[in-house]
Structure formats: structure tokens, C-alpha cells
Protein backbone atom coordinates (compact mmCIF):
# COMPACT_ATOMS: atom_id res chain seq x y z
CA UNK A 1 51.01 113.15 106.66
CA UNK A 2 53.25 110.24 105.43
CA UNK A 3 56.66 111.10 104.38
CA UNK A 4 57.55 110.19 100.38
CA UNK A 5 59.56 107.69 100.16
CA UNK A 6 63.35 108.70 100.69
CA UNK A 7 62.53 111.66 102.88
CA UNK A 8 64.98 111.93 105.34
CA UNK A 9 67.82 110.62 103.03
CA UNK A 10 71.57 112.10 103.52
CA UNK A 11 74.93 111.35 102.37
CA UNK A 12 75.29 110.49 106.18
CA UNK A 13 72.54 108.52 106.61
CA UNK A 14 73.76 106.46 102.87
CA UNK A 15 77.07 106.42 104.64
CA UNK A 16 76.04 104.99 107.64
CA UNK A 17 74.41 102.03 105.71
CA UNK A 18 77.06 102.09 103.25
CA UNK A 19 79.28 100.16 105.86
CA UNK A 20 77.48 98.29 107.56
CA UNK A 21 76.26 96.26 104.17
CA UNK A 22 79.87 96.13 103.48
CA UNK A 23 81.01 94.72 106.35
CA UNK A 24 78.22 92.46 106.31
CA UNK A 25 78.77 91.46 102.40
CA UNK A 26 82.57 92.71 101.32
CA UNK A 27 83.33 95.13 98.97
CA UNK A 28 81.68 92.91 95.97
CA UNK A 29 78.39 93.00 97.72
CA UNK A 30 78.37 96.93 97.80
CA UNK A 31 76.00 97.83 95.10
CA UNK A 32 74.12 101.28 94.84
CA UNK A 33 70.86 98.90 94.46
CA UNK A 34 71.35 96.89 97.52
CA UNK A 35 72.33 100.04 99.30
CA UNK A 36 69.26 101.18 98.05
CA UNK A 37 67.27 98.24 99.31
CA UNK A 38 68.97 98.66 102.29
CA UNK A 39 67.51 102.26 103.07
CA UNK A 40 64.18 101.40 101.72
CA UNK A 41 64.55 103.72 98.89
CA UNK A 42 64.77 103.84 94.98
CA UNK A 43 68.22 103.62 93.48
CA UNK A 44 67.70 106.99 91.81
CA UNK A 45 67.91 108.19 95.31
CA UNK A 46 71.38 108.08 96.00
CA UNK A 47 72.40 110.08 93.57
CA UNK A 48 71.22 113.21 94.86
CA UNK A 49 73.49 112.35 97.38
CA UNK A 50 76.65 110.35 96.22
CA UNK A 51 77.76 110.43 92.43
CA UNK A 52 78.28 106.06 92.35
CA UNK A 53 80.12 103.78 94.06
CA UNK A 54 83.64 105.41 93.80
CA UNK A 55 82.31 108.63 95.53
CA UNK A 56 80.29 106.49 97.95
CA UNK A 57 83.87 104.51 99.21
CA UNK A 58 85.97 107.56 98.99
CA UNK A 59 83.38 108.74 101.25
CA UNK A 60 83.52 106.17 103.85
CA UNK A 61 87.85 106.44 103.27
CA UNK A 62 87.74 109.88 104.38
CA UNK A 63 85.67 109.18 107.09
CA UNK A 64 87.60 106.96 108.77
CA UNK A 65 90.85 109.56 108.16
CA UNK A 66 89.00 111.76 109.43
CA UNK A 67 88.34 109.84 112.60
CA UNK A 68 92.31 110.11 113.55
CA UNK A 69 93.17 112.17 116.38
CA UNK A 70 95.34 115.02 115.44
CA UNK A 71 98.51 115.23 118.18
CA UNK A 72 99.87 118.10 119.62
CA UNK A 73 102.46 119.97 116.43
CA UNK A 74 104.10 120.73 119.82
CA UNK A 75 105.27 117.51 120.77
CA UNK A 76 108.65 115.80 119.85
CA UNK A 77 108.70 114.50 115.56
CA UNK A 78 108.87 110.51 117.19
CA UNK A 79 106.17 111.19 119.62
CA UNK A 80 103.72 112.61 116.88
CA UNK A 81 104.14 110.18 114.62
CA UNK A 82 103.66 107.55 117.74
CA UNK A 83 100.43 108.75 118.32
CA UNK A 84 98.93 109.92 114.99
CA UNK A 85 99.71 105.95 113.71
CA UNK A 86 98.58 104.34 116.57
CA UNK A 87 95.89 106.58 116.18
CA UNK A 88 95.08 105.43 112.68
CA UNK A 89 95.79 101.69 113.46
CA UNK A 90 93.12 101.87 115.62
CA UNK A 91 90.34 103.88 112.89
CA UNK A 92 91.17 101.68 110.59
CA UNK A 93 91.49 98.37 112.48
CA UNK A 94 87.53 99.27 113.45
CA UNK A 95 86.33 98.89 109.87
CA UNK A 96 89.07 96.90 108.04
CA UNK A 97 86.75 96.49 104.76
CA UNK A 98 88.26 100.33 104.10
CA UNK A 99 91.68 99.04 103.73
CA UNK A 100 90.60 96.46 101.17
CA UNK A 101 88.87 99.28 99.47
CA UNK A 102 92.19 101.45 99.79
CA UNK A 103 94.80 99.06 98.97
CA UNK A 104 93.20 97.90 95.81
CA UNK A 105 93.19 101.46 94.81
CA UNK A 106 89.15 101.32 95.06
CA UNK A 107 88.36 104.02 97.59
CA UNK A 108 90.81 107.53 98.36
CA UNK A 109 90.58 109.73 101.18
CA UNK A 110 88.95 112.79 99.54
CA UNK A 111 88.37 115.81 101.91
CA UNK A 112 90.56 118.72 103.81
CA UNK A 113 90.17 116.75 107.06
CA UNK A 114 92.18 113.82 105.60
CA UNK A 115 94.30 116.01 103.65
CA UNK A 116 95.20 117.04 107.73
CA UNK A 117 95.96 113.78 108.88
CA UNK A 118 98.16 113.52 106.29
CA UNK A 119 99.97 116.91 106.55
CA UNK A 120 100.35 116.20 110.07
CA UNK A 121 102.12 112.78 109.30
CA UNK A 122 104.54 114.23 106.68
CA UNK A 123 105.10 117.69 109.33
CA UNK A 124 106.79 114.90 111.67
CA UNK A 125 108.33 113.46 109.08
CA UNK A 126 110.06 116.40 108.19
CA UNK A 127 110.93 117.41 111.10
CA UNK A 128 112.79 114.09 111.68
CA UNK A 129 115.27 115.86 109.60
CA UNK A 130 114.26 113.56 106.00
CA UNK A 131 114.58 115.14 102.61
CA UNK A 132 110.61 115.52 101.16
CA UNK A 133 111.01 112.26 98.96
CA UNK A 134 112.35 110.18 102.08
CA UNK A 135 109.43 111.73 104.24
CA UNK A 136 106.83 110.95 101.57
CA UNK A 137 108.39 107.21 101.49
CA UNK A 138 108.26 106.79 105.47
CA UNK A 139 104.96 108.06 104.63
CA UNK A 140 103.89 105.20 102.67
CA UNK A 141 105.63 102.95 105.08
CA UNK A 142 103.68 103.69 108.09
CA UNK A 143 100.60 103.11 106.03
CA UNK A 144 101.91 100.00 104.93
CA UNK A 145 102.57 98.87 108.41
CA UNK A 146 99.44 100.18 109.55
CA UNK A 147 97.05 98.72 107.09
CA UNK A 148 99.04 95.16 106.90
CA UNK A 149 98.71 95.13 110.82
CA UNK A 150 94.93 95.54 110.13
CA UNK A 151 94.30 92.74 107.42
CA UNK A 152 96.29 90.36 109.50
CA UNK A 153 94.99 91.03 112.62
CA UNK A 154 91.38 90.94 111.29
CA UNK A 155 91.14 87.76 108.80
CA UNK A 156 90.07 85.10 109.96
CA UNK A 157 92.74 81.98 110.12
CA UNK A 158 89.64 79.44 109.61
CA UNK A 159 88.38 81.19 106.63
CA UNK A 160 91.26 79.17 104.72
CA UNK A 161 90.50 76.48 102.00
CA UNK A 162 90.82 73.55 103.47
CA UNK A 163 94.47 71.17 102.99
CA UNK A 164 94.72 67.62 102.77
CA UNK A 165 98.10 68.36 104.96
CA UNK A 166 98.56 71.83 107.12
CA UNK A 167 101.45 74.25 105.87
CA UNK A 168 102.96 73.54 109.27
CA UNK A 169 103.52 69.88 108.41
CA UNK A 170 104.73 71.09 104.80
CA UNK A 171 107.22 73.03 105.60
CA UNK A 172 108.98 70.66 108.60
CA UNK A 173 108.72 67.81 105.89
CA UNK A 174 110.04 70.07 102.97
CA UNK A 175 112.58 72.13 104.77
CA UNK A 176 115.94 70.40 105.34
CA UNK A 177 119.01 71.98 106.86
CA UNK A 178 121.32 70.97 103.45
CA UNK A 179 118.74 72.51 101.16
CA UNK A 180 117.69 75.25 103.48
CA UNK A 181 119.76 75.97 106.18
CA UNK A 182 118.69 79.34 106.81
CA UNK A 183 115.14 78.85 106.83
CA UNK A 184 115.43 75.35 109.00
CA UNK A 185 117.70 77.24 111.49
CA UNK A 186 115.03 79.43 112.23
CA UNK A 187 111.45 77.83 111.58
CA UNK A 188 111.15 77.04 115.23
CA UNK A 189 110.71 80.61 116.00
CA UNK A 190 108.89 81.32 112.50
CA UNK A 191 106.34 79.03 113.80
CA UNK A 192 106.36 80.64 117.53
CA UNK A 193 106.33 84.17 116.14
CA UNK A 194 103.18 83.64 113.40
CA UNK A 195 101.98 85.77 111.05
CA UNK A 196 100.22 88.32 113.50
CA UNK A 197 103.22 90.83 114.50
CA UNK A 198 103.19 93.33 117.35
CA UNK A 199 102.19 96.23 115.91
CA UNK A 200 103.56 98.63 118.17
CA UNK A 201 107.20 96.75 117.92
CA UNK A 202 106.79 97.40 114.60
CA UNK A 203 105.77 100.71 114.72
CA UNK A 204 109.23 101.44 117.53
CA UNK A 205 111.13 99.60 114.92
CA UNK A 206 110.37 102.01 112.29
CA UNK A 207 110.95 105.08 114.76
CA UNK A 208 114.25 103.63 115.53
CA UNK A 209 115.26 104.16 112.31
CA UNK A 210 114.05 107.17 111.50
CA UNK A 211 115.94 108.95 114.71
CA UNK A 212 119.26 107.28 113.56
CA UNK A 213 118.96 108.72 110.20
CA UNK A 214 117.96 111.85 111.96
CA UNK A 215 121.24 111.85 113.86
CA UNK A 216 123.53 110.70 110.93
CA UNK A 217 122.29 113.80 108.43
């Protein structure tokens, strides 16, 4: 007997294709009809499944949240949030077109395993000793580091429009120690360090300050 065409469909399955035509195409090219293509099916399919294209990226969001390793609640505040962000740097930096989809507000982690990640991150928090507003700030901090880490660290530097001079030369012909003496001072290192940080300096950085303002409360 041959199966009817979209037998066999699941949100899993849509899910499943779901990133891998937006890795291949961006978030633009991530259309319920090209999914639909994509699987061999009708359109009309999907939505017995996923309710459009919002539910379909909040569903690949909370995937990847819910791909984060949950630490010990045992373990020291700094350690826990050591290893629940490296945790997520890693999740995330293994399909980065979910950041694009989160940080332009397109796509939100929508299910009670995310919801755990992110009581587990605010649990450290507050047990760092912060007030709830400063622990949902860090909060948002250690995204921010995390998900900046991610688009840097996965764009490609020769996917820029092309220059009739490179920025390097700009900026030694443009920056002058009378004019700015703060920025010449220090653009050999600027152009030493580049734009891709060490994310787990970063990260130690952050956990630095959060144990002194731990020990001054």
C-alpha cells in the first residue's frame, strides 16, 4: 500500500527540516512553503503540526534550550553558572541562525524545559547573594555574552562588502595621537586582540564580578 502523501509527518520531523533549510537559506528563506517543499508535502500540512512560522522558530529556540546541560544545584553559585553558560555557548554556537532568530525578537524559548535552564541560571544568580532585579540583569548579561560570542565567532570575515581601502588602513591613516590619543595609544593591541574575544575570559570576567559584589553586600 503506498502511504498518502504527508504520512509520517511530525512536529519533529518539520523541526528537523526546519533547520537545516535555515541554515542553508537564513531566516528570510524560512517559509512554511519551502519547508513544505522541503518534506515533500502540501503546505496545509504543517499546520496540523506547527501553528506558522512564529511557533515553528520558537520551536527550534526551545530546542536548542533545551539541549543545555542542567549542573549539579549542589555545586558552588560561580561553578553553576560556569557550566550552565558554557553549556549554552556551546548549544547555541552549533546552530547560530537561532540567535539571529532570538535577538531580533523573532523566535522565544517556549516550553518547561527552557523555562529550567533558565530557573537554573537565575537559582545561581541568587545565590550569588544579588537582589532579583540584579540577578535578572546578570541574567541578560550572560546571554548577551553568550549569543555575541556566537555571531562573532560564526560570521564569516569574507562575507564583507568589498572596500576600495581595508578598515585597517583607515583607521592608522585617520587616527592621530593629537586628535585621538586614546584610541592611537592603544590600536596596536586593538588590531592584535580583533573582534573575536575569548569567550571563557569573558565569561571569568563576568564571574569576577559577580563574587566581589557577593562579598561587598
Amino acid at each position: 500500500m503506498t502511504p498518502r502523501r504527508g504520512e509520517g509527518l511530525s512536529r519533529e520531523r518539520i523541526l528537523d527540516a526546519a533547520i537545516e533549510l535555515a541554515e542553508l537559506e537564513g531566516l528570510t528563506g524560512l517559509s512554511m512553503r519551502r519547508l513544505a517543499a522541503r518534506l515533500g508535502v502540501e503546505a496545509m500540512s504543517l499546520y496540523n503540526h506547527v501553528a506558522n512560522k512564529g511557533d515553528l522558530l520558537d520551536g527550534l529556540a526551545s530546542r536548542v534550550f533545551e539541549s543545555i546541560s542542567l549542573p549539579d544545584p549542589g555545586l558552588p553559585w560561580d561553578e553553576r553558572i560556569r557550566l550552565l553558560t558554557g553549556s549554552a555557548y556551546t548549544a547555541f554556537r552549533a546552530q547560530p541562525v537561532i540567535v539571529r532568530a532570538l535577538v531580533s525578537q523573532q523566535a522565544n524559548p517556549r516550553s518547561s524545559g527552557s523555562l529550567r535552564v533558565i530557573d537554573a541560571m537565575l537559582g545561581a544568580l541568587l545565590d550569588a547573594g544579588l537582589t532579583e532585579q540584579d540577578a535578572v540583569r546578570r541574567y541578560r548579561g550572560l546571554l548577551g555574552l553568550v549569543f555575541g560570542s556566537v555571531l562573532v565567532d560564526t560570521t564569516d570575515p569574507g562575507s564583507a562588502s568589498e572596500r576600495s581601502e581595508p578598515i585597517d588602513d583607515w583607521f592608522r591613516r585617520n587616527i592621530t595621537a593629537d586628535a585621538l590619543p586614546n584610541l592611537h595609544r592603544t590600536l596596536p593591541a586593538l588590531f592584535d586582540v580583533g573582534c573575536r574575544v575569548k569567550f571563557t575570559h569573558e565569561l571569568e570576567l563576568l564571574i569576577d564580578g559577580l563574587r566581589a559584589t557577593a562579598q561587598n553586600d
